[in-house]
PDB file of N, CA and C in Angstrom:
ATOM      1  N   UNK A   1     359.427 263.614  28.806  1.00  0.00           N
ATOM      2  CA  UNK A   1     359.088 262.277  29.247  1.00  0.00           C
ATOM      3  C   UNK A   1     359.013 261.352  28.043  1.00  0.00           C
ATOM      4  N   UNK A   2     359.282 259.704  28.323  1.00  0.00           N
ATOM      5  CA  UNK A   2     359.463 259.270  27.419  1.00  0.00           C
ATOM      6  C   UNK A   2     357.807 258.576  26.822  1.00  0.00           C
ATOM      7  N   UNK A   3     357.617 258.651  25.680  1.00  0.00           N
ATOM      8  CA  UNK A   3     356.303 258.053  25.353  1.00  0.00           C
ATOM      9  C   UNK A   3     356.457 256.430  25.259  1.00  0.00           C
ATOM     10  N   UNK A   4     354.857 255.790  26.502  1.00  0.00           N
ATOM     11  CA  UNK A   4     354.933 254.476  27.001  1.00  0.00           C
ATOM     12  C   UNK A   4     355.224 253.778  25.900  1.00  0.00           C
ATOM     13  N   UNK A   5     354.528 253.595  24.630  1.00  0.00           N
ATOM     14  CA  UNK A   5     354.702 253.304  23.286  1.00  0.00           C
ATOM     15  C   UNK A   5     356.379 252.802  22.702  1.00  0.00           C
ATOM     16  N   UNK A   6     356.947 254.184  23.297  1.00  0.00           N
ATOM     17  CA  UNK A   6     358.723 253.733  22.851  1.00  0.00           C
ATOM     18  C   UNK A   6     359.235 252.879  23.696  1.00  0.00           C
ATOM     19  N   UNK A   7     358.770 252.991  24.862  1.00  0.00           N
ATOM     20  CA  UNK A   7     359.127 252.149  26.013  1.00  0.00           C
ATOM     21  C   UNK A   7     359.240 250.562  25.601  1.00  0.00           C
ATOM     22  N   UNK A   8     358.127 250.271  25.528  1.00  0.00           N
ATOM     23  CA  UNK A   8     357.513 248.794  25.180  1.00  0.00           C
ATOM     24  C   UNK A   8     358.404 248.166  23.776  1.00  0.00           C
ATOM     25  N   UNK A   9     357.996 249.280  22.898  1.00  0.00           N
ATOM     26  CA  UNK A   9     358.839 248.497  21.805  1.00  0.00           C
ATOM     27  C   UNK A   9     360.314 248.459  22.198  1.00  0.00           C
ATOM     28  N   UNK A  10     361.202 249.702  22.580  1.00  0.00           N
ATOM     29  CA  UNK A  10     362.312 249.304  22.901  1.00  0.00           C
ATOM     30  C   UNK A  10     362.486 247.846  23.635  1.00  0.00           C
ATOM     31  N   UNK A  11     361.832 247.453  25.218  1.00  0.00           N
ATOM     32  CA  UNK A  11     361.980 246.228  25.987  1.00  0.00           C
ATOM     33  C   UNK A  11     361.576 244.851  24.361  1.00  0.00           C
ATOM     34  N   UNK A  12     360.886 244.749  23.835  1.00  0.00           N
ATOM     35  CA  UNK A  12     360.941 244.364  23.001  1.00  0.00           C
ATOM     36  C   UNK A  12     361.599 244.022  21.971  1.00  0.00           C
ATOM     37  N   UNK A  13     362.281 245.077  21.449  1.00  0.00           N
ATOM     38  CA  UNK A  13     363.251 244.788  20.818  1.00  0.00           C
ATOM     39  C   UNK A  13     364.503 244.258  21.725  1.00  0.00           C
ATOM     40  N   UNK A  14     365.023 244.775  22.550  1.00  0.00           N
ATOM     41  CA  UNK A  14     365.749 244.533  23.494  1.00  0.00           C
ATOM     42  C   UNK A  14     365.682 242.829  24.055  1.00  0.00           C
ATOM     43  N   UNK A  15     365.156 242.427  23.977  1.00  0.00           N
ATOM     44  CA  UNK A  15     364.414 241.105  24.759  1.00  0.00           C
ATOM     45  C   UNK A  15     364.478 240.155  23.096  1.00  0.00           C
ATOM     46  N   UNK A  16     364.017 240.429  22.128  1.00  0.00           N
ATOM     47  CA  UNK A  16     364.602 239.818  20.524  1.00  0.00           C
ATOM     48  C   UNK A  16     365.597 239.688  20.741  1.00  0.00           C
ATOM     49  N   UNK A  17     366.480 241.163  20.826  1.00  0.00           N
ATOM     50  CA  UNK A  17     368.156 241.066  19.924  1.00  0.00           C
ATOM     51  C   UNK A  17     368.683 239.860  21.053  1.00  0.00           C
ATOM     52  N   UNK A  18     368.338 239.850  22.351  1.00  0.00           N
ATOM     53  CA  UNK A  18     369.325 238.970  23.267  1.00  0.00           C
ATOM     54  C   UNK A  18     368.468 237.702  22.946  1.00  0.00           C
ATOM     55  N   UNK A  19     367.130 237.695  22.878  1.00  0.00           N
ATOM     56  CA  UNK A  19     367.177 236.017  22.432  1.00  0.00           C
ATOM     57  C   UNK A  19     368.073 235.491  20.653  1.00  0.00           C
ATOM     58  N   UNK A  20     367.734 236.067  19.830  1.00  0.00           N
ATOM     59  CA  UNK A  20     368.419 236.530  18.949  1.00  0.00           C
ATOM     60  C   UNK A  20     370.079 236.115  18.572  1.00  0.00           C
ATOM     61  N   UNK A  21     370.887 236.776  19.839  1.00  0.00           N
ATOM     62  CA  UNK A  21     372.256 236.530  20.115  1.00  0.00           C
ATOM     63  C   UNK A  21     372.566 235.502  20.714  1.00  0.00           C
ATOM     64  N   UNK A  22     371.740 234.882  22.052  1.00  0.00           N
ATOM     65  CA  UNK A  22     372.051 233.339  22.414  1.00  0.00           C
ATOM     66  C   UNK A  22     371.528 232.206  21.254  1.00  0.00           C
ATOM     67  N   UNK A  23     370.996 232.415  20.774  1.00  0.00           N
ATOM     68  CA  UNK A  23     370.168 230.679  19.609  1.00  0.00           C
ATOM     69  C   UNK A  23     371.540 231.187  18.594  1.00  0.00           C
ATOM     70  N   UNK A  24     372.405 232.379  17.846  1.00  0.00           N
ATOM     71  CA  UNK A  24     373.096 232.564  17.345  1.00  0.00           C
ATOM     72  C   UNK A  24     374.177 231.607  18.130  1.00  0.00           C
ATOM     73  N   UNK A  25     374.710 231.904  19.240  1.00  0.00           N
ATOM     74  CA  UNK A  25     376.300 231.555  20.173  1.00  0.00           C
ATOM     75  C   UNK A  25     375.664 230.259  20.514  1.00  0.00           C
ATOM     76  N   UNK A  26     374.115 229.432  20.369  1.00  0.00           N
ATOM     77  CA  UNK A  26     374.343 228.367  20.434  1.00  0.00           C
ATOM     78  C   UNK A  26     374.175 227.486  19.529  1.00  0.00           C
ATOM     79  N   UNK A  27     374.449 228.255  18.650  1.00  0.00           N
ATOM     80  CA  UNK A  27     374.689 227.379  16.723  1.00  0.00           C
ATOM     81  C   UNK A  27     375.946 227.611  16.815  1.00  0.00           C
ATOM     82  N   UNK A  28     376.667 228.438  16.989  1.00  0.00           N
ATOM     83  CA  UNK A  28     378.245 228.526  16.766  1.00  0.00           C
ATOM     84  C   UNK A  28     379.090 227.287  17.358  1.00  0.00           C
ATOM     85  N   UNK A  29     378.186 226.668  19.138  1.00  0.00           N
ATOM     86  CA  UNK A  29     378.898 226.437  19.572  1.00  0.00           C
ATOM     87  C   UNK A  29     378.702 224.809  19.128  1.00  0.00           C
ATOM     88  N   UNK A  30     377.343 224.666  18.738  1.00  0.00           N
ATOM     89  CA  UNK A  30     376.637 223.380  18.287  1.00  0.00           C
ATOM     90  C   UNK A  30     377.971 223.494  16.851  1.00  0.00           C
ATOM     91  N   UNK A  31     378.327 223.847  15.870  1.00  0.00           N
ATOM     92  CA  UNK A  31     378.748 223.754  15.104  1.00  0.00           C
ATOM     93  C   UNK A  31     380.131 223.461  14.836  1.00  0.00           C
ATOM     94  N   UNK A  32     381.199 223.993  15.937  1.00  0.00           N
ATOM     95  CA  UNK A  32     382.256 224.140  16.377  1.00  0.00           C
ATOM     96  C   UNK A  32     382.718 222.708  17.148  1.00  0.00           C
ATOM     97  N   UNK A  33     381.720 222.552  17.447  1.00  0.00           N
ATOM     98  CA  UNK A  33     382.243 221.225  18.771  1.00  0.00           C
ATOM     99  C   UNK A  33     381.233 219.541  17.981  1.00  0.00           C
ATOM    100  N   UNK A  34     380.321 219.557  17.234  1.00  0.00           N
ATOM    101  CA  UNK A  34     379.955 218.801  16.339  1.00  0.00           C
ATOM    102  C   UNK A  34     380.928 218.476  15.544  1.00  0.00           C
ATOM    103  N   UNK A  35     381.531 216.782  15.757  1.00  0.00           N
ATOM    104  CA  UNK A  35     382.143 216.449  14.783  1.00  0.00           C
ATOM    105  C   UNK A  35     381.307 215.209  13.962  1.00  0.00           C
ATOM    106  N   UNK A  36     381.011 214.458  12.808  1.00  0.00           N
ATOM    107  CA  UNK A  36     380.256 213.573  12.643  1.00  0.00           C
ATOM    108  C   UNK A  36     381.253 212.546  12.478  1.00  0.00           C
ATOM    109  N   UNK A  37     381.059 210.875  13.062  1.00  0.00           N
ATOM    110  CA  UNK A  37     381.751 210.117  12.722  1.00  0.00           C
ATOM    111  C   UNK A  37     382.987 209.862  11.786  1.00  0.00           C
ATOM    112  N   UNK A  38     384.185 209.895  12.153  1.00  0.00           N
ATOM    113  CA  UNK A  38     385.073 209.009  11.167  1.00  0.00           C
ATOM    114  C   UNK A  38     384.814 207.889  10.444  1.00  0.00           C
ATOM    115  N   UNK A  39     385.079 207.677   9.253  1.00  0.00           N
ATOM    116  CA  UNK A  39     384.647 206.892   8.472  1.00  0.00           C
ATOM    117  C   UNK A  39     385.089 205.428   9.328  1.00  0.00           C
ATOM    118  N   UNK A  40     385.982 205.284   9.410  1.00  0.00           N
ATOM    119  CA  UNK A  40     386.875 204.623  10.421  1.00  0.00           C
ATOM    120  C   UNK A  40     386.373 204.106  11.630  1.00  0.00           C
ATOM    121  N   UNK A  41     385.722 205.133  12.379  1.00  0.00           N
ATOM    122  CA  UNK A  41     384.947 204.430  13.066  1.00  0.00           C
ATOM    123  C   UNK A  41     384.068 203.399  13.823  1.00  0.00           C
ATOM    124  N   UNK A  42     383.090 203.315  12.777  1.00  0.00           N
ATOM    125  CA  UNK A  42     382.105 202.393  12.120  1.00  0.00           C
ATOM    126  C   UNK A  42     382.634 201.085  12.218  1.00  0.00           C
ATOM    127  N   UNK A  43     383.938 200.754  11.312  1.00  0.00           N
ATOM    128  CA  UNK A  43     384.409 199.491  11.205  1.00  0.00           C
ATOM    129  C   UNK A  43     385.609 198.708  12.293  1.00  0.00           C
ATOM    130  N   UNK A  44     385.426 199.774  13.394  1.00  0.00           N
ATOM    131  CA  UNK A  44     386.673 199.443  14.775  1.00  0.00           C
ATOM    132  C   UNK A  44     385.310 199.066  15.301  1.00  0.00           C
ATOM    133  N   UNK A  45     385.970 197.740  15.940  1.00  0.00           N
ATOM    134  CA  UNK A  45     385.298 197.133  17.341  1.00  0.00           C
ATOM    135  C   UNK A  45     385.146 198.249  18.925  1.00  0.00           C
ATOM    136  N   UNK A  46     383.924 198.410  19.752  1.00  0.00           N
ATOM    137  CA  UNK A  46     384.014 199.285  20.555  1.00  0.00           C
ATOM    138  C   UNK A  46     385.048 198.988  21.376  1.00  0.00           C
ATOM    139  N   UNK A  47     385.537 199.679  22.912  1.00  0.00           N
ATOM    140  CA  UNK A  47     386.300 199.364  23.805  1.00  0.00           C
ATOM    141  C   UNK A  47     385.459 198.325  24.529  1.00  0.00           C
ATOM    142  N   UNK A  48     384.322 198.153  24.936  1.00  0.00           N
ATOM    143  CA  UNK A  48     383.429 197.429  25.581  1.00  0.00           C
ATOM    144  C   UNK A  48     383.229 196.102  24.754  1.00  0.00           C
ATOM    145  N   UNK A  49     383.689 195.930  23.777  1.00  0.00           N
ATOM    146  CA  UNK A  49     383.571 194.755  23.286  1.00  0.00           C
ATOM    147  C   UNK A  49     384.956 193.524  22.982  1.00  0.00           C
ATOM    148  N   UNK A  50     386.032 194.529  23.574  1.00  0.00           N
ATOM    149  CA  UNK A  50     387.610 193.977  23.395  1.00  0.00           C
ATOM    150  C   UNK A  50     387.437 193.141  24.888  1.00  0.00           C
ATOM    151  N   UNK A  51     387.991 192.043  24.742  1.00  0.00           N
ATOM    152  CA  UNK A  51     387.948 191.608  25.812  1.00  0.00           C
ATOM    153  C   UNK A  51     389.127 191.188  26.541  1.00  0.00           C
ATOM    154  N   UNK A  52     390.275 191.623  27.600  1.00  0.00           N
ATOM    155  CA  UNK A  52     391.279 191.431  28.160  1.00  0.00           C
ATOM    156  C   UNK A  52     391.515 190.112  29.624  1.00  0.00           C
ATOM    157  N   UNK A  53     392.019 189.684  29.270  1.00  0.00           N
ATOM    158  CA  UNK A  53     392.763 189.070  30.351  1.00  0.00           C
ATOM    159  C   UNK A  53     393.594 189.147  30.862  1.00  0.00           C
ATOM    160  N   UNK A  54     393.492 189.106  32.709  1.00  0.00           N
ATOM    161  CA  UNK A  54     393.840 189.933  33.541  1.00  0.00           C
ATOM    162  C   UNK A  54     394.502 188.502  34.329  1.00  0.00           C
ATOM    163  N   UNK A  55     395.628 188.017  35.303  1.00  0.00           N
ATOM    164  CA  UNK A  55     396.107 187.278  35.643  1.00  0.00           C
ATOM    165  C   UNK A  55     396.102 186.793  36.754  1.00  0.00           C
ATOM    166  N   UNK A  56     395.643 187.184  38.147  1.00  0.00           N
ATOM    167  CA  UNK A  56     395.755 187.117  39.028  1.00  0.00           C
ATOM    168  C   UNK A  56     396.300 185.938  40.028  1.00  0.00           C
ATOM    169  N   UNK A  57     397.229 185.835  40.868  1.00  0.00           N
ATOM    170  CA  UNK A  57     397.729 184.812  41.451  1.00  0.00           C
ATOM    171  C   UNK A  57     396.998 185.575  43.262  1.00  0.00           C
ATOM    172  N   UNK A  58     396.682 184.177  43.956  1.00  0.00           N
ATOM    173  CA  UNK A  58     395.963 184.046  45.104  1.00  0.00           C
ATOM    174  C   UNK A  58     397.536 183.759  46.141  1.00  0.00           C
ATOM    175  N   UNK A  59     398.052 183.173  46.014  1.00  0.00           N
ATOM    176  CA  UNK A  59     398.926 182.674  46.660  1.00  0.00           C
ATOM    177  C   UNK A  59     400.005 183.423  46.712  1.00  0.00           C
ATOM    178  N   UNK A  60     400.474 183.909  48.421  1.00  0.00           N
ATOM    179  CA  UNK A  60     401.642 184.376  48.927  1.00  0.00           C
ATOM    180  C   UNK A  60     402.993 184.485  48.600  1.00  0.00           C
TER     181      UNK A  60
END
């Protein structure tokens, strides 16, 4: 039989390594898909601030 003692620490350890492995795969993914601004950026006007005119005729 197994002693309760090994039990516990195993679920324990077990229950670490997988928190452990997700905060790992969610730095990878934070890191991977994080890009920081183009310098470039910064100095372009947004899309919300371009302003277009549109033409519309009412008449048949």
């Amino acid at each position: 039989m197994i002693n309760p003692a090994l039990v516990i620490a195993l679920v324990i350890l077990g229950w670490g390594s997988a928190a452990v492995a997700m905060l790992w795969g969610l730095l990878r993914v934070i890191r991977h898909h994080y890009q920081g601004l183009p310098p470039q950026a910064e100095s372009r006007p947004s899309p919300r601030s371009e302003r277009h005119e549109v033409k519309v005729s009412l008449s048949a």
